[in-house]
C-alpha atoms as a PDB file:
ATOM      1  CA  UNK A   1      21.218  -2.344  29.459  1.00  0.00           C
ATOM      2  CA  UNK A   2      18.904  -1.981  26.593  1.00  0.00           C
ATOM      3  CA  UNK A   3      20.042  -2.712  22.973  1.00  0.00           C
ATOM      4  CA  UNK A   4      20.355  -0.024  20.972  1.00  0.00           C
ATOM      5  CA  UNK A   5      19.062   0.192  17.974  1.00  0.00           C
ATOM      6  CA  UNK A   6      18.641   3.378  14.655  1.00  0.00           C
ATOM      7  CA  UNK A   7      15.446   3.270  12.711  1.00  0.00           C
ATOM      8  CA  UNK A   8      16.253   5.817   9.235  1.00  0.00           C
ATOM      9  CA  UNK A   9      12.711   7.120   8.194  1.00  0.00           C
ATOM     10  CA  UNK A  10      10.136   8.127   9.830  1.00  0.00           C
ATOM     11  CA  UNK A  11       7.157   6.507   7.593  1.00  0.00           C
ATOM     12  CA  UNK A  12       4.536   3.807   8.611  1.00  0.00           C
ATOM     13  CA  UNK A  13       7.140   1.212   7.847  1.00  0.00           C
ATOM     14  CA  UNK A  14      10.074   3.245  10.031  1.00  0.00           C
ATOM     15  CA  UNK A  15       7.470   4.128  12.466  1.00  0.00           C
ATOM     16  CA  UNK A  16       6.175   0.510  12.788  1.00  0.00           C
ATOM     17  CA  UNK A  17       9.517  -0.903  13.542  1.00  0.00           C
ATOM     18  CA  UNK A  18      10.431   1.171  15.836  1.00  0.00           C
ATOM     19  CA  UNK A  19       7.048   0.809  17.941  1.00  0.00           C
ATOM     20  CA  UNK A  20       8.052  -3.104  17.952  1.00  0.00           C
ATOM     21  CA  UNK A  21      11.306  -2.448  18.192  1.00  0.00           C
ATOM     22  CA  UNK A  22      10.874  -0.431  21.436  1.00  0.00           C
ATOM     23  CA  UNK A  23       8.121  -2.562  22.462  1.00  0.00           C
ATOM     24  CA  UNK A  24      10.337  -5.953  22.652  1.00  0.00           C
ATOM     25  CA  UNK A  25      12.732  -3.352  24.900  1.00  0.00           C
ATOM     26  CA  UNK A  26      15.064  -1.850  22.890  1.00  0.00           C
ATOM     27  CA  UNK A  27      16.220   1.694  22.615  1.00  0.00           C
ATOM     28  CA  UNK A  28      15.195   3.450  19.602  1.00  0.00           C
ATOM     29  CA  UNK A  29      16.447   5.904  17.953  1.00  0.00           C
ATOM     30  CA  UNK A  30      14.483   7.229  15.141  1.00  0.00           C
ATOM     31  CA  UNK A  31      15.981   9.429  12.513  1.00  0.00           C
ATOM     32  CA  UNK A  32      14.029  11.805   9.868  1.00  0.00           C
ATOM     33  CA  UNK A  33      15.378  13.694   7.276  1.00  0.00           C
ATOM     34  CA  UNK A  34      12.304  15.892   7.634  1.00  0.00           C
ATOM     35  CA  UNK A  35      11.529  18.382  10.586  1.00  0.00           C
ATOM     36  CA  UNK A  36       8.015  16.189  10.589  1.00  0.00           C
ATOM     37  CA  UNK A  37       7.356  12.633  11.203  1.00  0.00           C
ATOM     38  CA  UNK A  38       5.376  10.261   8.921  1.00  0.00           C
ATOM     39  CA  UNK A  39       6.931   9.820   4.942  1.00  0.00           C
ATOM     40  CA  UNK A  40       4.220   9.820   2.287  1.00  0.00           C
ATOM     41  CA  UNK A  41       1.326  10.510   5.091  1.00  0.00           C
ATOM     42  CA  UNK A  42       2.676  14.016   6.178  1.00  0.00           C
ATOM     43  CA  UNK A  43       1.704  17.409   5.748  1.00  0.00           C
ATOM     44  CA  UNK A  44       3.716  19.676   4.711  1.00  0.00           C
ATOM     45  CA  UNK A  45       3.724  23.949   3.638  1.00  0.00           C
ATOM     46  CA  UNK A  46       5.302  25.366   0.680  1.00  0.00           C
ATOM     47  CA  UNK A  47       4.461  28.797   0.757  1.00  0.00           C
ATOM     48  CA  UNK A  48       0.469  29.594   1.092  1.00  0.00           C
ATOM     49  CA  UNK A  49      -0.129  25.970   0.397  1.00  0.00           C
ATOM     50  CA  UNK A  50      -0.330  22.961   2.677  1.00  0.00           C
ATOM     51  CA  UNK A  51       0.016  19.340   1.133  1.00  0.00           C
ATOM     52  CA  UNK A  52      -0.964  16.306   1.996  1.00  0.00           C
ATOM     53  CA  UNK A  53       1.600  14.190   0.750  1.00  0.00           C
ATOM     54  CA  UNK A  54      -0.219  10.798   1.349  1.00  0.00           C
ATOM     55  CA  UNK A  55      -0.851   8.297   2.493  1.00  0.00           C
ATOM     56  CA  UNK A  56      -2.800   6.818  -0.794  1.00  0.00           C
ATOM     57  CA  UNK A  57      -4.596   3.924   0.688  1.00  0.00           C
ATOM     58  CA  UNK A  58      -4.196   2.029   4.484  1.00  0.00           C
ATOM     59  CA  UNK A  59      -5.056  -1.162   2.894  1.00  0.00           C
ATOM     60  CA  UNK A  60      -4.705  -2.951   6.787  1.00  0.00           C
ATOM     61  CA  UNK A  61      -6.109  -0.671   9.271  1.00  0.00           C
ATOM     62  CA  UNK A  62      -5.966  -3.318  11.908  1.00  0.00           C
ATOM     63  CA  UNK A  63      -1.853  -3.182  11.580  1.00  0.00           C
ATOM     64  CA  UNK A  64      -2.374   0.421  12.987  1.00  0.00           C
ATOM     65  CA  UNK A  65      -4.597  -1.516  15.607  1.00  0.00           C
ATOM     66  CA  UNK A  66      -2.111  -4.067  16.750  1.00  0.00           C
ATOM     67  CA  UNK A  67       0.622  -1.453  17.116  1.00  0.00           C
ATOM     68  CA  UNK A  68      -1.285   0.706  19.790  1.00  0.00           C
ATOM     69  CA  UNK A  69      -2.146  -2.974  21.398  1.00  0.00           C
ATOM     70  CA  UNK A  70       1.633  -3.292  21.845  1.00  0.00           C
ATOM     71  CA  UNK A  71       1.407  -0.779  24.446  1.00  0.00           C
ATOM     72  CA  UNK A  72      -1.877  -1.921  25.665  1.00  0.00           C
ATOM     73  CA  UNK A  73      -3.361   1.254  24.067  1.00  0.00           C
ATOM     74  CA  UNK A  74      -6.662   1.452  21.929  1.00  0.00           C
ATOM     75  CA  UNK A  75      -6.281   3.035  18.591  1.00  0.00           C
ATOM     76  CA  UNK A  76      -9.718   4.657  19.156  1.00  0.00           C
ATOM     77  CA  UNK A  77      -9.280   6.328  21.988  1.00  0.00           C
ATOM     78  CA  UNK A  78      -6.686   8.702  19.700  1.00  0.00           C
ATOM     79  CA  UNK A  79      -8.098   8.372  16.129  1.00  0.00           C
ATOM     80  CA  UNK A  80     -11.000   7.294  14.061  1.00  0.00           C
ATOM     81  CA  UNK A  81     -10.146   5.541  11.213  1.00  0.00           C
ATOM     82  CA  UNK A  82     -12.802   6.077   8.493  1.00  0.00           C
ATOM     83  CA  UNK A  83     -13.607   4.522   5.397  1.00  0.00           C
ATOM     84  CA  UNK A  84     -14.073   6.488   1.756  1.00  0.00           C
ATOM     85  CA  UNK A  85     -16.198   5.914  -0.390  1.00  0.00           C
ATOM     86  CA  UNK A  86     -13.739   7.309  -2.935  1.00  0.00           C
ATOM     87  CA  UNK A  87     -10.109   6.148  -3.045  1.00  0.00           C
ATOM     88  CA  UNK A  88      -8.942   8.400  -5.820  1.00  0.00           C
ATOM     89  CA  UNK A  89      -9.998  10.230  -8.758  1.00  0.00           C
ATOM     90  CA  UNK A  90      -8.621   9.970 -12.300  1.00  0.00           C
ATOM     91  CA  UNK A  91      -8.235  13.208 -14.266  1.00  0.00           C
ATOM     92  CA  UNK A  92      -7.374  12.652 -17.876  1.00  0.00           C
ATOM     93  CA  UNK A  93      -6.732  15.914 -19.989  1.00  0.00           C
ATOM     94  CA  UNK A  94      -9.616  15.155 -21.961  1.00  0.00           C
ATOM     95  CA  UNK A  95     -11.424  15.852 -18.537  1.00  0.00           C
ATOM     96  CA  UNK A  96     -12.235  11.845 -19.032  1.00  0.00           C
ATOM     97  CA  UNK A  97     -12.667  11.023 -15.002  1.00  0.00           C
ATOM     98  CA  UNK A  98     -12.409   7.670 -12.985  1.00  0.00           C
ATOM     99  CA  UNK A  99     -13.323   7.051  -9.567  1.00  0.00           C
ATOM    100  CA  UNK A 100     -11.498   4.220  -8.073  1.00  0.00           C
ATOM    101  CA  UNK A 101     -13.108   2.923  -4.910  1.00  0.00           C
ATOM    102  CA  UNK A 102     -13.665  -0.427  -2.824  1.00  0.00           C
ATOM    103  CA  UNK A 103     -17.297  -0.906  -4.049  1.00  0.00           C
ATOM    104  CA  UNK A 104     -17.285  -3.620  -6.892  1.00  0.00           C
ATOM    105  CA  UNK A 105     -20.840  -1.892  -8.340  1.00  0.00           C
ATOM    106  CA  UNK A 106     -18.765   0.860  -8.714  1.00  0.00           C
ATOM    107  CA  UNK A 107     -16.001  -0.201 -10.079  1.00  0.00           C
ATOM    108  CA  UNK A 108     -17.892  -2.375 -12.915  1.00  0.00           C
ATOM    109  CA  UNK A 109     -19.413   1.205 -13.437  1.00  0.00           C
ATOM    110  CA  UNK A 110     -16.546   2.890 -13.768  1.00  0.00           C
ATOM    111  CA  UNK A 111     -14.619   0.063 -15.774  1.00  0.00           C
ATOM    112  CA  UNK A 112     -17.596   0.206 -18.402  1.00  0.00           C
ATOM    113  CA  UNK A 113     -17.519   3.634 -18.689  1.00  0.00           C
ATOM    114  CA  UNK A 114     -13.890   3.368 -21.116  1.00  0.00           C
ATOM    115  CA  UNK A 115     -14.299   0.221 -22.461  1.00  0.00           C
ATOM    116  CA  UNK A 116     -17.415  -2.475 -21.644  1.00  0.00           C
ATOM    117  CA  UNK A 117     -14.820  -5.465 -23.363  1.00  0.00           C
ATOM    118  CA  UNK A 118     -12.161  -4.741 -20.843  1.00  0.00           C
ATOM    119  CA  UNK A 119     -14.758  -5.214 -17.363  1.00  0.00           C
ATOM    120  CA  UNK A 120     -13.953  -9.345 -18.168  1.00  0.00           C
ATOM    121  CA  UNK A 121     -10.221  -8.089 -18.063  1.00  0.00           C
ATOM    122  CA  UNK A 122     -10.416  -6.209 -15.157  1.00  0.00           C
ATOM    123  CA  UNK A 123     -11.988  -9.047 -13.021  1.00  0.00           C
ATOM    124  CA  UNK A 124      -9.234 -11.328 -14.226  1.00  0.00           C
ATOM    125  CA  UNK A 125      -7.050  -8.966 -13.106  1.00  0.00           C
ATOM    126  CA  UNK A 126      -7.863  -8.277  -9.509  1.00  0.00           C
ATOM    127  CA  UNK A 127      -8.344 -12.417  -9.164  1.00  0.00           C
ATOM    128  CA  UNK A 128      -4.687 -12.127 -10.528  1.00  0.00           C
ATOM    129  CA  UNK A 129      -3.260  -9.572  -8.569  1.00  0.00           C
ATOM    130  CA  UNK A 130      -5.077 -11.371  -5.187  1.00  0.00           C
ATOM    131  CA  UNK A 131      -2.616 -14.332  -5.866  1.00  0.00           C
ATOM    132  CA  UNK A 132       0.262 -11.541  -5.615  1.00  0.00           C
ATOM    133  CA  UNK A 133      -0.921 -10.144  -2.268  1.00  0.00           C
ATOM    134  CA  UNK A 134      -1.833 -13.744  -0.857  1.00  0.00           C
ATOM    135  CA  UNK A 135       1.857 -14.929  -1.339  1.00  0.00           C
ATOM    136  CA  UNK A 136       3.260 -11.440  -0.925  1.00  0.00           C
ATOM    137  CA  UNK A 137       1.501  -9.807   1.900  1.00  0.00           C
ATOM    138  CA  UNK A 138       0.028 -13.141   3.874  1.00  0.00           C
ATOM    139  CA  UNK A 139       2.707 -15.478   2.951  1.00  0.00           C
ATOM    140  CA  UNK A 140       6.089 -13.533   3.098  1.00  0.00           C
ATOM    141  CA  UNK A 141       5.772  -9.629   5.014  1.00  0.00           C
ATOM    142  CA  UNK A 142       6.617 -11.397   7.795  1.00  0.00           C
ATOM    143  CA  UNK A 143       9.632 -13.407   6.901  1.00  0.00           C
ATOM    144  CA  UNK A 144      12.892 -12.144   6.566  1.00  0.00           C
ATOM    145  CA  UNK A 145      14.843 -12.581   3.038  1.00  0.00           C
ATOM    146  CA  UNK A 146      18.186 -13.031   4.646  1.00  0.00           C
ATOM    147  CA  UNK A 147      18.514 -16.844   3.392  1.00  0.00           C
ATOM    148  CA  UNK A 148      19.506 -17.991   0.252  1.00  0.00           C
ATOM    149  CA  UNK A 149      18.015 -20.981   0.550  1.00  0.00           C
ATOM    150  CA  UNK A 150      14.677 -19.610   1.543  1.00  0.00           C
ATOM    151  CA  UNK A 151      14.813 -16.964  -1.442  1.00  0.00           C
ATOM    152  CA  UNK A 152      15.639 -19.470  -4.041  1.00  0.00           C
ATOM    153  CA  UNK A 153      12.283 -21.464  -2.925  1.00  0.00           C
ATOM    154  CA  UNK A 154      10.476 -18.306  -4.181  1.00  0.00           C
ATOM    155  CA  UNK A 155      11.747 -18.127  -7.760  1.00  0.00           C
ATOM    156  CA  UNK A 156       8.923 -20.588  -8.759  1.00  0.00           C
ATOM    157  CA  UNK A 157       5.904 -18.200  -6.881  1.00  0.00           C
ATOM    158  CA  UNK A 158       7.332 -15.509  -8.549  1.00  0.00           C
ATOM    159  CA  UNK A 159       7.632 -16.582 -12.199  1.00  0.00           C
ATOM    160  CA  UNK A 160       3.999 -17.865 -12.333  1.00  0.00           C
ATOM    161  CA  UNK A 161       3.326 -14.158 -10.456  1.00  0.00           C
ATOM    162  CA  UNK A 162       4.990 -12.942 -13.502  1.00  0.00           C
ATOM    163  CA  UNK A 163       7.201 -10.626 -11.009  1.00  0.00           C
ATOM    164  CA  UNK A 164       9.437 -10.338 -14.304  1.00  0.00           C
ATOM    165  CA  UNK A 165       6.925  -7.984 -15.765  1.00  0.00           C
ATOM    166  CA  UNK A 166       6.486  -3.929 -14.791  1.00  0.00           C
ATOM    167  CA  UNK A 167       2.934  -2.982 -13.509  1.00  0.00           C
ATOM    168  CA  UNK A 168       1.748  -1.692 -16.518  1.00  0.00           C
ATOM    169  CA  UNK A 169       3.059  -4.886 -18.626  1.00  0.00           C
ATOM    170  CA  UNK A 170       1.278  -7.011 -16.395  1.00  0.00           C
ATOM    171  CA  UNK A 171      -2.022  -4.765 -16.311  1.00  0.00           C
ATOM    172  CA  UNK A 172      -1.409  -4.696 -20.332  1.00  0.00           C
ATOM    173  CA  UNK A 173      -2.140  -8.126 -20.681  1.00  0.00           C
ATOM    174  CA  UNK A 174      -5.403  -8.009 -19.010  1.00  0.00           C
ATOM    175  CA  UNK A 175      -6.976  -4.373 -20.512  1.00  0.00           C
ATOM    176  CA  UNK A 176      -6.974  -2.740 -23.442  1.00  0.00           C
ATOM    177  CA  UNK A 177      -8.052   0.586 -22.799  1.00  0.00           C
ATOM    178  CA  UNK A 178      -4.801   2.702 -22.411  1.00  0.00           C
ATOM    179  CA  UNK A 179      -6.615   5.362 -19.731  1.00  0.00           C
ATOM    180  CA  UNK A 180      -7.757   1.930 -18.056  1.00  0.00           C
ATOM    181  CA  UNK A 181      -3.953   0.625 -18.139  1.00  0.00           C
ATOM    182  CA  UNK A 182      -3.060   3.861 -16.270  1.00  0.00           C
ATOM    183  CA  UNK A 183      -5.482   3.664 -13.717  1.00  0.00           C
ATOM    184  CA  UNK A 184      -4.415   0.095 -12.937  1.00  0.00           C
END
C-alpha cells in the first residue's frame, strides 16, 4: 500500500512536489483553495475581465523539462516554451518607462536611460546577486533545512550575502536612481 501523502497549493512549487511525490509512488493528494490549479500562473475572471495572475519569470525552464521526464513524457509534445524578448515593463507616473529583459545591450540601454553613473552599479549588482543564486538556488534548493547543524554552517554564506538586508536596502547600496531602486 502506497504512502499517502497531502500537497496544500496548487502552484509550480505544490505542483512540482506532488509530480515527484507521485512519481517515487506515493499517493497524492493535492489540495487548492482555488476552483483552478496553478498559484501565481493562473487565470482567473472577475467580471468582463480575465487575469493573468503570473507567472513573472520561469527562470529554469528545464525544471518543467525534468518533471514531464519523470513520467517519461516530453514537455514538447504538450507545450512550447518560448522566450520574450521583454520580461516586464516599468510604468512610472511620470510615464518614465523601463523594459527589463535578458539582453545585456538592452539592459545597459535601459539602465542609462535614468542615470548613466548607476550602469557601473548595476553590473556590480547582478555579479552580486549571482553569488546569492549560486549558493541559494545551485547550492541549497535541494537540501532540506531540517538540521541545526547544517543551518548553522550557513550563517557565514549568508552574512557576506548580506541576507540581513531587505531587497531594496541591498539594491540601495549599489544604485542611486530611486525609479532604478524600484525596478531592481
Amino acid at each position: 500500500m502506497a504512502k499517502k501523502i497531502i500537497v496544500i497549493g496548487s502552484g509550480f512549487g505544490g505542483l512540482a512536489a506532488s509530480l515527484r511525490l507521485r512519481a517515487k509512488g506515493y499517493e497524492v493528494t493535492l489540495v487548492e483553495k482555488h476552483p483552478d490549479l496553478g498559484g501565481r500562473a493562473r487565470v482567473f475572471k472577475r467580471g468582463d475581465f480575465t487575469y493573468d495572475g503570473g507567472p513573472t519569470v520561469i527562470t529554469a525552464p528545464y525544471l518543467f523539462e525534468e518533471l514531464f521526464n519523470l513520467f517519461d513524457k516530453k514537455i514538447s509534445d504538450y507545450v512550447e516554451i518560448v522566450p520574450l524578448d521583454l520580461w516586464y515593463r516599468f510604468v512610472f507616473s511620470d510615464g518614465q518607462t523601463f523594459d527589463y529583459s535578458g539582453d545585456e545591450t538592452s539592459m545597459e540601454k535601459e539602465v542609462k536611460k535614468f542615470s548613466e553613473k548607476d550602469f557601473e552599479g548595476y553590473n556590480n549588482l547582478v555579479n552580486f546577486t549571482e553569488k546569492i543564486f549560486n549558493k541559494g538556488f545551485t547550492d541549497l534548493s535541494d537540501k532540506p533545512f531540517n538540521n541545526l547543524a547544517f543551518m548553522l554552517k550557513q550563517i557565514p554564506s549568508l552574512i557576506s550575502l548580506k541576507s540581513y538586508k531587505s531587497v531594496y536596502q541591498l539594491v540601495s547600496n549599489y544604485i542611486s536612481s530611486e525609479k532604478l531602486r524600484r525596478v531592481f
